[in-house]
Protein backbone atom coordinates (compact mmCIF):
# COMPACT_ATOMS: atom_id res chain seq x y z
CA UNK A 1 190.06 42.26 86.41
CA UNK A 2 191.34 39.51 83.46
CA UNK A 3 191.25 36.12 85.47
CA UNK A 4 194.55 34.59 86.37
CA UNK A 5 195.92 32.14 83.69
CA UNK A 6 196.05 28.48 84.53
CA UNK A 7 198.16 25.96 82.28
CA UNK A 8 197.07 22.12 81.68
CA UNK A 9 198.93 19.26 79.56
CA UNK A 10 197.32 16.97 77.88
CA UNK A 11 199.29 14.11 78.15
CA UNK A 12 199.06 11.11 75.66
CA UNK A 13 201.55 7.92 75.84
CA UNK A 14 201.89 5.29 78.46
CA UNK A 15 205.11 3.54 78.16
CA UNK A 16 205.48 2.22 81.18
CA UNK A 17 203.79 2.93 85.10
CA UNK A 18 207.56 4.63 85.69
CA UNK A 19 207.56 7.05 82.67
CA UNK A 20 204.42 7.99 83.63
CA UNK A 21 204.68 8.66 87.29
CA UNK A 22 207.81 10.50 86.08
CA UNK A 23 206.56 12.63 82.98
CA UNK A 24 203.43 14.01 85.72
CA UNK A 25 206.40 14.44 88.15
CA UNK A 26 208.14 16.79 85.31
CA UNK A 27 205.18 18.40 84.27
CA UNK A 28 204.37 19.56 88.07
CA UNK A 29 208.19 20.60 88.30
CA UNK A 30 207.67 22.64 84.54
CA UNK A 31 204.54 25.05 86.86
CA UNK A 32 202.07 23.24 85.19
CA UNK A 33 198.66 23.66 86.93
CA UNK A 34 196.38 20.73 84.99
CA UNK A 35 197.56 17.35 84.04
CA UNK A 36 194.74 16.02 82.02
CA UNK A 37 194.17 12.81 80.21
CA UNK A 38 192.05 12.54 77.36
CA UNK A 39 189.63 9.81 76.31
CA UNK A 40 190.73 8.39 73.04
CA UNK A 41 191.63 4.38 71.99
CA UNK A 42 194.75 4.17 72.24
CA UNK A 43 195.59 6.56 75.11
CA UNK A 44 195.64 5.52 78.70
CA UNK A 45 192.56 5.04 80.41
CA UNK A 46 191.94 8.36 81.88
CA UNK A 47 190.78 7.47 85.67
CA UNK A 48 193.61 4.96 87.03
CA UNK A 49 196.36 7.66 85.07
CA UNK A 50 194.97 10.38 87.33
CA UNK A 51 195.05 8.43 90.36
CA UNK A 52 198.20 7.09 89.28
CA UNK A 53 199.28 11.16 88.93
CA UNK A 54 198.11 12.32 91.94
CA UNK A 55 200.06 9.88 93.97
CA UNK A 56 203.34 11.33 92.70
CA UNK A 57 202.21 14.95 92.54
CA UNK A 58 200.52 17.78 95.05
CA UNK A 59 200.06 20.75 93.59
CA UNK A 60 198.05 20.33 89.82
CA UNK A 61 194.73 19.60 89.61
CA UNK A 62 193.80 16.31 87.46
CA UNK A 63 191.31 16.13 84.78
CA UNK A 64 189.45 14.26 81.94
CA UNK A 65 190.24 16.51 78.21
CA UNK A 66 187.85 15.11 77.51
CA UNK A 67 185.97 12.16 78.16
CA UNK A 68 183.64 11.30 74.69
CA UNK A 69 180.24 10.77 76.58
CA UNK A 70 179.61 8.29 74.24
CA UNK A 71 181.52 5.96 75.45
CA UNK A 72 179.97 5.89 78.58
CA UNK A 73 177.03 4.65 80.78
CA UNK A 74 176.03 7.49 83.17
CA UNK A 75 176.00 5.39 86.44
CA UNK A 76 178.98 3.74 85.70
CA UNK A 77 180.77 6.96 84.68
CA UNK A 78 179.07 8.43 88.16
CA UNK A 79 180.90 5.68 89.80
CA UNK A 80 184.44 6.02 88.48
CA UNK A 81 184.26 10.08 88.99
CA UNK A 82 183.56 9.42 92.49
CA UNK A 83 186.16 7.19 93.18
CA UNK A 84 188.29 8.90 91.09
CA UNK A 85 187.61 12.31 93.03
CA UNK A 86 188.33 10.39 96.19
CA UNK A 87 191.90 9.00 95.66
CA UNK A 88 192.81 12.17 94.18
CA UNK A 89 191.75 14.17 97.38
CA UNK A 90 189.34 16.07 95.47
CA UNK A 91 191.74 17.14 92.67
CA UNK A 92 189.25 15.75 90.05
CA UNK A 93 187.92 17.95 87.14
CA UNK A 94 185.61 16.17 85.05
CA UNK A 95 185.61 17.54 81.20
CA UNK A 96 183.36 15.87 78.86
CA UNK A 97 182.88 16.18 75.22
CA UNK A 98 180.02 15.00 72.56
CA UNK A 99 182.76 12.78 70.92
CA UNK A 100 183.42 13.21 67.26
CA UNK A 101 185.83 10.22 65.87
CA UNK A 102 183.88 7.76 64.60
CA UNK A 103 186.12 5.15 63.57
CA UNK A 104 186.18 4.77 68.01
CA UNK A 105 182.92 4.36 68.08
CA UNK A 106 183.21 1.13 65.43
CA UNK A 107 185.97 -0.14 67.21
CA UNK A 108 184.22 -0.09 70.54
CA UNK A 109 181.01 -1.88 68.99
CA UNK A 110 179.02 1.62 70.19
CA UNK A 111 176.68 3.52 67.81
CA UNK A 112 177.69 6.54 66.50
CA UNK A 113 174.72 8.73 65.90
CA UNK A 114 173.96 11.99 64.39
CA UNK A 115 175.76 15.20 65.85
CA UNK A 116 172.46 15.92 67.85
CA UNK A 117 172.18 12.42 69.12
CA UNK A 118 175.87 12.85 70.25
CA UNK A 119 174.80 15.70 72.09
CA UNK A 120 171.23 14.65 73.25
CA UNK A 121 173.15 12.14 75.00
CA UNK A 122 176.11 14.40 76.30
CA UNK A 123 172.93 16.70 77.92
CA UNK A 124 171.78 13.47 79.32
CA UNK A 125 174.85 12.25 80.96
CA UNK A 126 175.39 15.84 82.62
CA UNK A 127 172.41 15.84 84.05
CA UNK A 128 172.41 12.21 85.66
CA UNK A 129 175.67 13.36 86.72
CA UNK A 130 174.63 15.77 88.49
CA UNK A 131 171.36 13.49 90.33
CA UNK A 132 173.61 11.15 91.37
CA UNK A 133 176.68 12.63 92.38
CA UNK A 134 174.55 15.02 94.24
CA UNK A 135 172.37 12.17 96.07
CA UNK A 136 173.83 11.93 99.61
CA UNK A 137 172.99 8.24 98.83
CA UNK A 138 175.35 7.74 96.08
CA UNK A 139 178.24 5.66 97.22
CA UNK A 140 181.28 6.15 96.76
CA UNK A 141 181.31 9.88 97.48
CA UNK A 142 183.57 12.44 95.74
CA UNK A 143 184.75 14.63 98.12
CA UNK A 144 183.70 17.92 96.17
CA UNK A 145 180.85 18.80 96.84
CA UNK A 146 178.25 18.67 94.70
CA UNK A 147 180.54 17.82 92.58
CA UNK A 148 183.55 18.03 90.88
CA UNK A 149 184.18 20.74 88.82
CA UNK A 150 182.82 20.24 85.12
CA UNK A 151 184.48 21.37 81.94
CA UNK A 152 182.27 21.42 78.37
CA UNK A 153 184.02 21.35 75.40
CA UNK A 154 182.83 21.78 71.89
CA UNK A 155 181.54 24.61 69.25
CA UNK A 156 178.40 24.40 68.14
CA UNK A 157 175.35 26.38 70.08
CA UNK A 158 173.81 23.06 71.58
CA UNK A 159 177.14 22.35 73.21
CA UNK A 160 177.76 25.91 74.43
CA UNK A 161 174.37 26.62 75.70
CA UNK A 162 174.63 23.57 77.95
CA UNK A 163 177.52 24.57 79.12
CA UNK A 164 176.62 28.27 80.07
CA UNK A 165 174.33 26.53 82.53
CA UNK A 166 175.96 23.75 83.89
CA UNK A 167 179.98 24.02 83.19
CA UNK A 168 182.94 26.12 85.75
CA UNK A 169 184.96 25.43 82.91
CA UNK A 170 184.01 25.92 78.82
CA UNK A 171 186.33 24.81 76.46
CA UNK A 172 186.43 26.14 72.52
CA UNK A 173 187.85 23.81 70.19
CA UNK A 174 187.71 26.64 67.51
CA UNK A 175 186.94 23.84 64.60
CA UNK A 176 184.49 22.06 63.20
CA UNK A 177 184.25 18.69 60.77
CA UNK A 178 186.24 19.43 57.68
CA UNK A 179 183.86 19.28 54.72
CA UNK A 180 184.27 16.49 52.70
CA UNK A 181 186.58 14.42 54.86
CA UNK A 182 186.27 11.45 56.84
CA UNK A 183 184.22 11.81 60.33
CA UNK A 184 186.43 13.51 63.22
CA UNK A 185 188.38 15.81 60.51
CA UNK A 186 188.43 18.98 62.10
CA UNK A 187 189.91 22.30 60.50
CA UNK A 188 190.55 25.59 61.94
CA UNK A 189 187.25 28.48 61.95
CA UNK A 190 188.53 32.15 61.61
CA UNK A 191 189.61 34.27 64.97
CA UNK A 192 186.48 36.24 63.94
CA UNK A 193 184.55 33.07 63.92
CA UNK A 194 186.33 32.05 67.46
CA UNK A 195 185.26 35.57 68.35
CA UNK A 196 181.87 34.94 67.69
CA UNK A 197 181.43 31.78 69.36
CA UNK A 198 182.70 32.81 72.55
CA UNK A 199 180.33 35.82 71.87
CA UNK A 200 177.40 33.29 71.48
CA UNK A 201 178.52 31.48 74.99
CA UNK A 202 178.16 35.02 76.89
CA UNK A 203 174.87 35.35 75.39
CA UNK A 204 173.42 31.52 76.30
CA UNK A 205 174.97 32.00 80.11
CA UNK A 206 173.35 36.14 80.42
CA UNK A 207 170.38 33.73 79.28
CA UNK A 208 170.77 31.31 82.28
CA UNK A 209 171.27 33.56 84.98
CA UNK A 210 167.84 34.76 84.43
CA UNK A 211 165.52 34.13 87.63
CA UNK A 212 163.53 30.84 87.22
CA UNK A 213 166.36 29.31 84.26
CA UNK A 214 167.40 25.52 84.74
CA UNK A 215 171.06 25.25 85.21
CA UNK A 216 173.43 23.61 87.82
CA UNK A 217 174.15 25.43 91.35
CA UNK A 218 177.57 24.95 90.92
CA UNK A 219 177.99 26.56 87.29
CA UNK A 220 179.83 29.75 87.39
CA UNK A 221 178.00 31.11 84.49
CA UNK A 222 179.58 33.23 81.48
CA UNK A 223 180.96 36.40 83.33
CA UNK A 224 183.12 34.45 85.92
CA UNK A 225 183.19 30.89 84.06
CA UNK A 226 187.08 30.01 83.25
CA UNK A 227 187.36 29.67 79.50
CA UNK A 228 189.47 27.28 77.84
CA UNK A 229 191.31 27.04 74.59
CA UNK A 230 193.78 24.17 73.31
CA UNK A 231 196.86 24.86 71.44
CA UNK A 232 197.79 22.86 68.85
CA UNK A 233 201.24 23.53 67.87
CA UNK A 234 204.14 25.34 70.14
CA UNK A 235 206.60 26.95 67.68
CA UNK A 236 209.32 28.27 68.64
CA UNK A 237 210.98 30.22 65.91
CA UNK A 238 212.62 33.70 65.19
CA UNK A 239 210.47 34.40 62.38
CA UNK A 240 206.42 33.98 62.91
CA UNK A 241 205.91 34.99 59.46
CA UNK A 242 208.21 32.15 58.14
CA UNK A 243 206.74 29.50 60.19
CA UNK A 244 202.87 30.19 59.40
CA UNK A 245 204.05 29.65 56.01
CA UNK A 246 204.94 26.11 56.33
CA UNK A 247 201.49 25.56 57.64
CA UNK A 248 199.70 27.13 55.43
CA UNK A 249 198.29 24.17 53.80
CA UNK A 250 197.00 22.68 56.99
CA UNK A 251 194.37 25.60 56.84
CA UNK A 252 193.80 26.58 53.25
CA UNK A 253 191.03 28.94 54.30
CA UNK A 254 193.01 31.01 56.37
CA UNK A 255 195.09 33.89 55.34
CA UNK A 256 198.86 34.37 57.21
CA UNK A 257 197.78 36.92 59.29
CA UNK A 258 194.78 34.90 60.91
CA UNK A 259 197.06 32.32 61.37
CA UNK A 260 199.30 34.81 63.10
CA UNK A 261 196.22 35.82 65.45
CA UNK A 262 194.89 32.40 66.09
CA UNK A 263 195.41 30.94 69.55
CA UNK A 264 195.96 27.11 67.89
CA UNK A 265 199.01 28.39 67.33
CA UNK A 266 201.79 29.85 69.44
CA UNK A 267 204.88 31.06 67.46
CA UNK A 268 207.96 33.16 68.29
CA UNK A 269 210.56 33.04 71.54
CA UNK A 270 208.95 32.63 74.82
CA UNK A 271 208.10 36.80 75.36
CA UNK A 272 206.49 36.94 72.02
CA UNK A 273 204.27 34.18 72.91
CA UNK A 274 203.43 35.54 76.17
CA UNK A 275 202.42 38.60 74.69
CA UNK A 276 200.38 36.53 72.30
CA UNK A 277 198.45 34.72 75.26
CA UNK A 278 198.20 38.20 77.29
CA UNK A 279 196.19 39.19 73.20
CA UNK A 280 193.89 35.92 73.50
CA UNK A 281 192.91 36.86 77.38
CA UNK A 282 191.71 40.29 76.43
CA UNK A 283 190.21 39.32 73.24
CA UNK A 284 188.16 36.12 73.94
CA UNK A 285 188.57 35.99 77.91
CA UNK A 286 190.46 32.41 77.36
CA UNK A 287 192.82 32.83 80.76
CA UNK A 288 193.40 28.70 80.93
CA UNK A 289 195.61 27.69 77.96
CA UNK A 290 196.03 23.73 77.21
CA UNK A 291 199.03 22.23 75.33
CA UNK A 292 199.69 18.77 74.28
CA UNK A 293 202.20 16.54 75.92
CA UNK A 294 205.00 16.68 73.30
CA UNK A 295 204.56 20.50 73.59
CA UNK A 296 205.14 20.21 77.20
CA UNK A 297 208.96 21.01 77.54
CA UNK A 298 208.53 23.91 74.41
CA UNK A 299 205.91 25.88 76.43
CA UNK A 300 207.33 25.72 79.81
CA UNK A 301 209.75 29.39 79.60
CA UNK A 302 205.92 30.92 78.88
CA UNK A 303 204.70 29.34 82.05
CA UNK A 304 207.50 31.11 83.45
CA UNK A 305 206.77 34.43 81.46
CA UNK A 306 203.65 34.34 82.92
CA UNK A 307 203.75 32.64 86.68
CA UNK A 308 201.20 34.72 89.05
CA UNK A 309 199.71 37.25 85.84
């Protein structure tokens, strides 16, 4: 049976601590099941704007999409989940990320690294996340138990190994660093490339449900993880064909139909792109869809297309 979808927004501006309580008000009106923060300069810090969310919402779950790793010191990021988990009532999932904009990095004063530092310390975080936040020491407590869910986003096979053994939640970004452009340039791989990655995640997570592999207890592992994709761009238009056309040049090595197929983009009135959603569940198994905040009023009739499927 295809898993029940599940819709997050990622939501970006603060303009003021009204507009916000009101915008996470909307998007819980809208059926949206995730409001999620992510962790960029220049956004809002993403732990007081979930607390800040749950007090004016009750059904969606809150999250981190994602946190750059980073950017933070384990304990202290143990600390803030925690608390974080506790004034939200245990609405907290935790998604965390390698990090890939480096110009954040120099503004922060923070080393950068190589793409397997970035991710030798993104496997060490997870795991001193899980010591601590499953010490019956560690104070504050979340109230999930062991801990809150955790989401793993990325692409390459470090990233999706680790989280085949310790994610509920992976997350395919479905790009990778644009050659020949500045750090944290990403451009869009091929459906059949997507295809294959998600492929490569089954694979790692049949891997860690062997007896004696390492992996979390509370990792759902590949057949019954929740998989994740983020849409870029919610088009709606009366003629797909037209619209992948003006964007064309955004990914050069794509041809109009893989455009057509990819789940970045969701083009057409709101049945078409149900139907297009209903394509990317059966074909890659992604059943929780993210959109961007100033999607968040576009996508909304799909929500409805889809409520309870």
């Amino acid at each position: 049976m295809a898993r029940p979808f599940r819709f997050g927004v990622n939501l970006l501006t603060l303009e003021s601590a009204e507009a916000w309580r009101e915008k996470c008000r909307r998007a819980e009106q809208l059926g949206y099941d995730v409001l999620l923060v992510p962790d960029h300069l220049g956004n809002p810090a993403p732990f007081p704007a979930l607390a800040t969310a749950a007090e004016v919402t009750e059904r969606p779950r809150l999250g981190t999409f994602v946190l750059n790793a980073g950017l933070w010191n384990p304990a202290l990021l143990a600390r803030e989940v925690a608390t974080c988990d506790a004034l939200t009532g245990g609405r907290l999932e935790l998604g965390l990320g390698a990090g890939y904009v480096k110009a954040e990095h120099d503004s922060a004063g923070l080393p950068f690294g190589s793409p397997r530092e970035r991710v030798d310390h993104l496997v060490h975080t997870v795991a001193e996340l899980e010591r601590l936040l499953a010490d019956a020491e560690h104070r504050p407590r979340p109230v999930q138990a062991p801990r809150p869910p955790l989401l793993l986003g990325g692409n390459g096979d470090r990233l999706l190994r680790l989280a085949a053994r310790h994610a509920e939640i992976a997350a395919f970004t479905g790009a990778v660093q644009a050659p020949g452009k500045p750090e944290g340039t990403l451009q869009l791989i091929s459906p059949e490339a997507l295809e294959e990655r998600v492929r490569a995640f089954r694979s790692y997570a049949a891997e860690a449900a062997e007896p004696g592999a390492a992996g979390s207890a509370g990792a759902a592992g590949g057949d019954t993880a929740e998989l994740n994709y983020l849409i870029q761009m919610v088009g709606p238009t009366g003629d797909r064909r037209a619209k992948v056309r003006e964007l064309a040049a955004y990914a050069p090595d794509l041809t109009e139909d893989q455009l057509l197929e990819h789940p970045a983009l969701l083009l057409g009135d709101a049945k078409e792109m149900a139907a297009q959603l209903r394509a990317h569940r059966e074909r890659y198994g992604f059943s929780y869809f993210t959109v961007l905040e100033h999607n968040m009023d576009a996508f909304a009739p799909v929500i409805e297309q889809l409520h309870g499927s």
